[in-house]
C-alpha atoms as a PDB file:
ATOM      1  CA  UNK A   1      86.553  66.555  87.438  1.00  0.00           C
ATOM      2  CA  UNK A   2      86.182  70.144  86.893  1.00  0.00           C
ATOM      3  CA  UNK A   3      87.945  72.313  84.643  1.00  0.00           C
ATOM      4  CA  UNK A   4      89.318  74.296  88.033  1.00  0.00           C
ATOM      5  CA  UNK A   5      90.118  71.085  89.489  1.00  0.00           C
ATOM      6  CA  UNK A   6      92.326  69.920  86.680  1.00  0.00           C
ATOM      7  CA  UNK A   7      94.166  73.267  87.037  1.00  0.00           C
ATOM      8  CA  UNK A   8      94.612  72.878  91.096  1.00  0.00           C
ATOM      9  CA  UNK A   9      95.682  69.767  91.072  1.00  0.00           C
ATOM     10  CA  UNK A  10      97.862  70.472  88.102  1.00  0.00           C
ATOM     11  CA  UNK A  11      99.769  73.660  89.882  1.00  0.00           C
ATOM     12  CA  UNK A  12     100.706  71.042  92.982  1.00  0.00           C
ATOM     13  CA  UNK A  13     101.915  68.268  90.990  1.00  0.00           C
ATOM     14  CA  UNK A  14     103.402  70.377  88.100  1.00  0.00           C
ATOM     15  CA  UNK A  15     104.632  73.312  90.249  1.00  0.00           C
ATOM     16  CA  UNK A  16     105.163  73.113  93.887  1.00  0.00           C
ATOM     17  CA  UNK A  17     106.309  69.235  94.065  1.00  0.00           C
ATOM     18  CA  UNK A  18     108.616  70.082  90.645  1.00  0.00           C
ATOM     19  CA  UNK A  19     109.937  73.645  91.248  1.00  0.00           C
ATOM     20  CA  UNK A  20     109.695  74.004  87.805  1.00  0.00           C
ATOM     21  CA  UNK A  21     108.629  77.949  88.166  1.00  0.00           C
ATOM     22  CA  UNK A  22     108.320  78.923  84.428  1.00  0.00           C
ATOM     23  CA  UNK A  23     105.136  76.943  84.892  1.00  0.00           C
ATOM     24  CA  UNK A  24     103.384  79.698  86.651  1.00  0.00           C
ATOM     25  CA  UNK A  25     103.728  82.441  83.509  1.00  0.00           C
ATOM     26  CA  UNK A  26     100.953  79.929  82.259  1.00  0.00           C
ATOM     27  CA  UNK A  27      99.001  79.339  85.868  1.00  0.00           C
ATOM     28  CA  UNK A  28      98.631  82.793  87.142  1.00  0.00           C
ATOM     29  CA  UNK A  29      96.970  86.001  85.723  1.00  0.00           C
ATOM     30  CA  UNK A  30      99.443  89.094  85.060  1.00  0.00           C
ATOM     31  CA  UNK A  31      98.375  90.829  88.423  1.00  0.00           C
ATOM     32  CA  UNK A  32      98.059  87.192  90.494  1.00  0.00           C
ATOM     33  CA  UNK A  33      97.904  88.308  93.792  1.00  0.00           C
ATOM     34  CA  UNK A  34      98.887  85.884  96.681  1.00  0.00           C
ATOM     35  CA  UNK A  35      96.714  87.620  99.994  1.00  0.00           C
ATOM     36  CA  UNK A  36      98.206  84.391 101.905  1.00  0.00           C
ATOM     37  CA  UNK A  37     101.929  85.334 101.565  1.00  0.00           C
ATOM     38  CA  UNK A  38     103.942  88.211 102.769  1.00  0.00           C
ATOM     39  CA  UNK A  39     104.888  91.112 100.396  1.00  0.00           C
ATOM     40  CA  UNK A  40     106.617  89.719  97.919  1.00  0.00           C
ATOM     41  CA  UNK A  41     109.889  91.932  96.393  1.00  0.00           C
ATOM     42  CA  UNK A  42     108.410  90.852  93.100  1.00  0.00           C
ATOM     43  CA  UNK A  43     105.415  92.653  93.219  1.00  0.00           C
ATOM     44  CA  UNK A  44     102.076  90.990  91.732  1.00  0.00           C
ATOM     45  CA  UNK A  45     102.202  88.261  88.958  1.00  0.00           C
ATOM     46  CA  UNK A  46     103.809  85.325  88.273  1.00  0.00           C
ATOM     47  CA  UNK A  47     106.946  86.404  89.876  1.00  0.00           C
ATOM     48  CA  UNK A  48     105.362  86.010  93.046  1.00  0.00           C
ATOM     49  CA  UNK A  49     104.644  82.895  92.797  1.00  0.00           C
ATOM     50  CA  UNK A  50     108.041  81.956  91.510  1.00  0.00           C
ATOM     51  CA  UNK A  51     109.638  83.829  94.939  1.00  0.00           C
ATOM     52  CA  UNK A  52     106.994  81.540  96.998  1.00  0.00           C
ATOM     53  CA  UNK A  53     107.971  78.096  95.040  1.00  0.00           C
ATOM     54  CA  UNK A  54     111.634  79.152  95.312  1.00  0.00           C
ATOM     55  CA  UNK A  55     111.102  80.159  99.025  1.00  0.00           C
ATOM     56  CA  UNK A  56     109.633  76.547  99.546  1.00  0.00           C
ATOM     57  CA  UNK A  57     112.386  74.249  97.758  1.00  0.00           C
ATOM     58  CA  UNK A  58     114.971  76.286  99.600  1.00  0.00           C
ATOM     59  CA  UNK A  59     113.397  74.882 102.721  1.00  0.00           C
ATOM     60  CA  UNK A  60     111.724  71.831 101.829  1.00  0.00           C
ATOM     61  CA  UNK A  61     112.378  68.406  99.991  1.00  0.00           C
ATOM     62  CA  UNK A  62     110.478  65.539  98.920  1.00  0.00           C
ATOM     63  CA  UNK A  63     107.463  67.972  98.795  1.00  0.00           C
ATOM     64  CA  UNK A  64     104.142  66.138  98.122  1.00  0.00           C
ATOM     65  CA  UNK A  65     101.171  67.334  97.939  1.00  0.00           C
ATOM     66  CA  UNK A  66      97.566  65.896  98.708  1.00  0.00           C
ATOM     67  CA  UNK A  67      94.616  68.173  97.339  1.00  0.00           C
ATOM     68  CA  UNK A  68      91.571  66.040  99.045  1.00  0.00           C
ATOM     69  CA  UNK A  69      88.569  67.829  97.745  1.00  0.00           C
ATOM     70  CA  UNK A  70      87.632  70.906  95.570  1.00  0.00           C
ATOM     71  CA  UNK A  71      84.802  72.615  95.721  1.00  0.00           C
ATOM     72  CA  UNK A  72      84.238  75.367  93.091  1.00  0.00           C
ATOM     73  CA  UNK A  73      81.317  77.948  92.169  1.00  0.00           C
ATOM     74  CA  UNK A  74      81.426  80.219  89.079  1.00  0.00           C
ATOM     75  CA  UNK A  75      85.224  82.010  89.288  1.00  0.00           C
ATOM     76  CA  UNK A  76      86.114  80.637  92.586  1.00  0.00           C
ATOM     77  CA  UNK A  77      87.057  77.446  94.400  1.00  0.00           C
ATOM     78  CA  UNK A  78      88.298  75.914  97.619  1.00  0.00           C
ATOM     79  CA  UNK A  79      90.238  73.008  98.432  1.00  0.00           C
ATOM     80  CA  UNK A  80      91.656  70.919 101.250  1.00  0.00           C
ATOM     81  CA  UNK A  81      95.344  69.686 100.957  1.00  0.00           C
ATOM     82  CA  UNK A  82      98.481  68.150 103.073  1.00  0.00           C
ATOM     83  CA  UNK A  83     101.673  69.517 102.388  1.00  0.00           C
ATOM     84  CA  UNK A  84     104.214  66.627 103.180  1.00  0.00           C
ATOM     85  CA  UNK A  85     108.050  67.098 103.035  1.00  0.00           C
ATOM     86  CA  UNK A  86     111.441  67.159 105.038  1.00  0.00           C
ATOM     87  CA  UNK A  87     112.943  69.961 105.939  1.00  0.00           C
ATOM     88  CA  UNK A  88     116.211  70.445 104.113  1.00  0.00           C
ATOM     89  CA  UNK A  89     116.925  74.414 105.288  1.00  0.00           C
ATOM     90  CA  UNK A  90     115.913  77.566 107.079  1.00  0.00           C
ATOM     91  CA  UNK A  91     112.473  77.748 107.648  1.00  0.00           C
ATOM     92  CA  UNK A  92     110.385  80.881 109.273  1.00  0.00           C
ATOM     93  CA  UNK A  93     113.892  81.554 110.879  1.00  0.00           C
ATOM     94  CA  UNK A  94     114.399  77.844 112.334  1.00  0.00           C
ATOM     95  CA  UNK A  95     117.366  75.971 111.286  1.00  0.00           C
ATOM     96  CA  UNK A  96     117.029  73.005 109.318  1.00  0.00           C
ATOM     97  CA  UNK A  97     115.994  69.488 111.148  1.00  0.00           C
ATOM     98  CA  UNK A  98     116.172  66.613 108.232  1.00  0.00           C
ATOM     99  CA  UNK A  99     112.759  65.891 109.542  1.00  0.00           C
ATOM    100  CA  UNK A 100     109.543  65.256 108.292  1.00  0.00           C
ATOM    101  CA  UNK A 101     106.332  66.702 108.779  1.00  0.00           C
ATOM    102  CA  UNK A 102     102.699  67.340 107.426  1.00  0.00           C
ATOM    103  CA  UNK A 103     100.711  70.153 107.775  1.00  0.00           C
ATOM    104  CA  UNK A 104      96.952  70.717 106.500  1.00  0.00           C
ATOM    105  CA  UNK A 105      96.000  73.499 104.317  1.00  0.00           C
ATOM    106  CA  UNK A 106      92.836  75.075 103.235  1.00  0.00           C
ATOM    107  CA  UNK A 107      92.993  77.192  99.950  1.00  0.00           C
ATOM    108  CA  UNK A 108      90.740  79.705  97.936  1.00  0.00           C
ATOM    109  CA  UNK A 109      91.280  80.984  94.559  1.00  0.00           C
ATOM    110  CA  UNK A 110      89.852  83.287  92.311  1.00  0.00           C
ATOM    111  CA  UNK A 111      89.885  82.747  88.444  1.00  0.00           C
ATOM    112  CA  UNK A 112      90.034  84.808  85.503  1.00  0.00           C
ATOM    113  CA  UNK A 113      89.549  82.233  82.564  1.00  0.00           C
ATOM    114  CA  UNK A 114      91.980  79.257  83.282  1.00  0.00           C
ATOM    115  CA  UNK A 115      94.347  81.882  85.334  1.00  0.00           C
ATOM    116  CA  UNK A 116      94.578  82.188  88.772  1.00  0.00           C
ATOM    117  CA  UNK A 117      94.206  85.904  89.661  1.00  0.00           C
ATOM    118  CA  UNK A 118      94.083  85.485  93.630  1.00  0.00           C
ATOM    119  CA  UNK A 119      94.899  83.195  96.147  1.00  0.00           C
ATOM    120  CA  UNK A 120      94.002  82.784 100.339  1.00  0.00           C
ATOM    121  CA  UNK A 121      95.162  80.485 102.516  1.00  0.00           C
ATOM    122  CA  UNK A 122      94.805  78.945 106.113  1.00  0.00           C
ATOM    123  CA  UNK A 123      97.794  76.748 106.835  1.00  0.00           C
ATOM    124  CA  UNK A 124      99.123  74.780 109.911  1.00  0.00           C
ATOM    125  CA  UNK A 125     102.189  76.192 110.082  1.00  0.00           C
ATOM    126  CA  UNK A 126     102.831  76.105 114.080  1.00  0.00           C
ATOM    127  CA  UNK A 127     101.651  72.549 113.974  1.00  0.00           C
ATOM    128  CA  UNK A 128     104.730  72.056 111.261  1.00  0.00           C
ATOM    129  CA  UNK A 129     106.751  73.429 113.406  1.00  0.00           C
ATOM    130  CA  UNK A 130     106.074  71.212 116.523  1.00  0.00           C
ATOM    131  CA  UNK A 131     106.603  68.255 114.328  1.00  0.00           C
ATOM    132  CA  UNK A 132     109.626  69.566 113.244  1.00  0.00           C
ATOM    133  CA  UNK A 133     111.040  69.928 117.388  1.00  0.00           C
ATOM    134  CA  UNK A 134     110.725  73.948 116.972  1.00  0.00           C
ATOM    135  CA  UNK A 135     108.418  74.470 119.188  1.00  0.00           C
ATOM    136  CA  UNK A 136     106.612  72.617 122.160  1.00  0.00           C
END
């Protein structure tokens, strides 16, 4: 396993299923930028992605995470994952279900050193949403 593997599939276990956000003053560069979420009021660094984590356990519970495969090239790498979890509270302005759902994700992140410094995303969020009886 790669040295940028380790670190992926360390910020899902470690991070996003935890919550434990003082994690990501060690996982993210400074000026981590997150092109995949909206504007966050923190501005860039780590604080961002302690909004987004926050933002997620707000919404979600029993969140699991499946990275399937990482590819990586010098700085940068891209990964497959399912997001798995209930839905606890609001979520993209839908009240919460108690239901479970899955949604695939596709990721791409740029390093500096052992730091993430950026961070893409495709997700299936409308498919999350069907499962979850928010949309047809």
């Amino acid at each position: 396993m790669t040295r940028h593997e380790q670190i992926i599939r360390g910020i899902y276990r470690d991070l996003f299923e935890t919550g434990d956000t003082d994690l990501a003053d060690r996982l993210v560069t400074a000026d981590f930028v997150d092109h995949a979420a909206p504007p966050s009021p923190a501005g860039p660094g780590p604080d961002n992605l302690k909004a987004a984590v926050a933002f997620l356990h707000s919404a979600l519970g029993d969140i699991r995470y499946e990275v399937h495969e990482v590819l990586s090239a010098g700085d940068q790498a891209a990964y497959r994952a399912t997001l798995t979890a209930v839905q606890h509270g609001p979520l993209f302005g839908h009240p919460p279900t108690g239901g479970r759902f899955s949604m695939q994700q596709i990721h791409m992140v740029r390093f500096d050193g052992d730091r993430i410094a950026e961070h893409w995303a495709c997700r299936d969020d409308l498919g999350a949403l069907r499962q979850l009886g928010h949309l047809p």
